[in-house]
Each structure stands twice: as structure tokens, then as C-alpha cells.
Protein backbone atom coordinates (compact mmCIF):
# COMPACT_ATOMS: atom_id res chain seq x y z
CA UNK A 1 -7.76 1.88 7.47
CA UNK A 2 -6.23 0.60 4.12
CA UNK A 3 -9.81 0.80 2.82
CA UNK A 4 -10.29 4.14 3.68
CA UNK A 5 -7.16 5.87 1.70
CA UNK A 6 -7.67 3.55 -1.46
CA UNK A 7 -11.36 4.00 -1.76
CA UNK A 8 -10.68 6.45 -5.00
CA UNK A 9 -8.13 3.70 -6.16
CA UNK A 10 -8.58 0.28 -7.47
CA UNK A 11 -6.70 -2.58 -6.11
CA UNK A 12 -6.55 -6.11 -7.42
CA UNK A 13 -8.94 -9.15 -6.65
CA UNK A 14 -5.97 -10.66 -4.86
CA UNK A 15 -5.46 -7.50 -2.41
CA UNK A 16 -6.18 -8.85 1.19
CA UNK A 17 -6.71 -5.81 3.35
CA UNK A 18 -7.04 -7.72 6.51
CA UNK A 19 -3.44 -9.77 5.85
CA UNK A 20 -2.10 -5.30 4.71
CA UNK A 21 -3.54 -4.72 8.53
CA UNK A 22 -1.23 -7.60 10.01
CA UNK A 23 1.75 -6.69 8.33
CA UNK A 24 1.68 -2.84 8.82
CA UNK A 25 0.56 -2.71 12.66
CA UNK A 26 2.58 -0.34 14.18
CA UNK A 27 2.41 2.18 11.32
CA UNK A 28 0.56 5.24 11.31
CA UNK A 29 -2.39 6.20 9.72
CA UNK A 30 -0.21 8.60 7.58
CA UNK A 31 2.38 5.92 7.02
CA UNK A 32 -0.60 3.12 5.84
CA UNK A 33 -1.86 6.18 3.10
CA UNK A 34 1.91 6.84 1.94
CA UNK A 35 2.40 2.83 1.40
CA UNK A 36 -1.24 3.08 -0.85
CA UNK A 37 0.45 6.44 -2.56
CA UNK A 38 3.80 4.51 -3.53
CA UNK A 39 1.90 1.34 -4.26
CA UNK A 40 -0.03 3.78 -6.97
CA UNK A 41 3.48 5.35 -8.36
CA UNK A 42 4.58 2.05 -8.33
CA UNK A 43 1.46 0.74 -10.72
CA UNK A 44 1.57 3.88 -12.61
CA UNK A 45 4.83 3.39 -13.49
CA UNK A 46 4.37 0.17 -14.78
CA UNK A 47 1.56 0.97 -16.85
CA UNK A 48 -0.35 -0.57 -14.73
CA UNK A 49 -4.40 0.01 -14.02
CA UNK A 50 -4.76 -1.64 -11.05
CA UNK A 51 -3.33 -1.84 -7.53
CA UNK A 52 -1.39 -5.84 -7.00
CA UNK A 53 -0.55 -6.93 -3.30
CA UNK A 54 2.68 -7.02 -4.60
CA UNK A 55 2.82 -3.36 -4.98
CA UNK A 56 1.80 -2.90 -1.81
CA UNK A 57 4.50 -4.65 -0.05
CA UNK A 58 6.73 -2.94 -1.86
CA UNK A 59 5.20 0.02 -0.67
CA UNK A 60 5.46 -1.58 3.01
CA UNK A 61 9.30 -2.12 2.45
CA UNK A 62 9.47 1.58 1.20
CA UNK A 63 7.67 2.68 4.73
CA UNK A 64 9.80 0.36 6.88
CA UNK A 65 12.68 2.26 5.82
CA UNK A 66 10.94 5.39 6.59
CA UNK A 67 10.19 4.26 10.00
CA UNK A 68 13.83 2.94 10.83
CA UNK A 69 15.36 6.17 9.50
């Protein structure tokens, strides 16, 4: 699913989309694109060209909150 949503955006070499499946299972298919979209504001605020897993567990953090609230 992951793949899908960031096919126009470029993540990392050391983005594992299989270990992003694991750790976002019970989101929604609109939650997994919002944690690729705030991974990207997250890079393009840094200056940043490409998409690090670290970005994207931010972006996990930022969609468990979502999902709590």
C-alpha cells in the first residue's frame, strides 16, 4: 500500500516497506497516505530530497495520535 501513495515520491535506500506494513497494520489506507504526506513535509522541511525511514516513523507517531484522538 505504502508503495502505491509514494510512487511520485522518492524514499531512501534504507526505506523497508514491508517492516512500514508491520508497524502500521491497523491503519487505513487514508491514514498509510497521510503518514507518506507528513513524512514529505517533514523532508521538505529539512531541506531534504529524499524520503528517510526515520521520517516515516515520525509520520507513524503523527498518525497514532490521530487514531487515539
Amino acid at each position: 500500500m505504502f508503495e502505491i501513495h509514494l510512487r511520485r515520491m522518492q524514499p531512501a535506500g534504507d526505506v523497508n516497506f514491508e517492516e512500514l506494513g508491520r508497524s502500521t497494520g491497523e491503519f487505513s489506507a487514508a491514514q498509510l497516505k497521510a503518514v507518506g504526506v507528513e513524512a514529505g513535509m517533514i523532508a521538505l522541511g529539512e531541506g531534504a530530497s529524499n524520503l528517510k525511514l526515520e521520517r516515516f516513523h515520525s509520520g507513524i507517531a503523527e498518525g497514532k495520535v490521530i487514531i487515539l484522538s
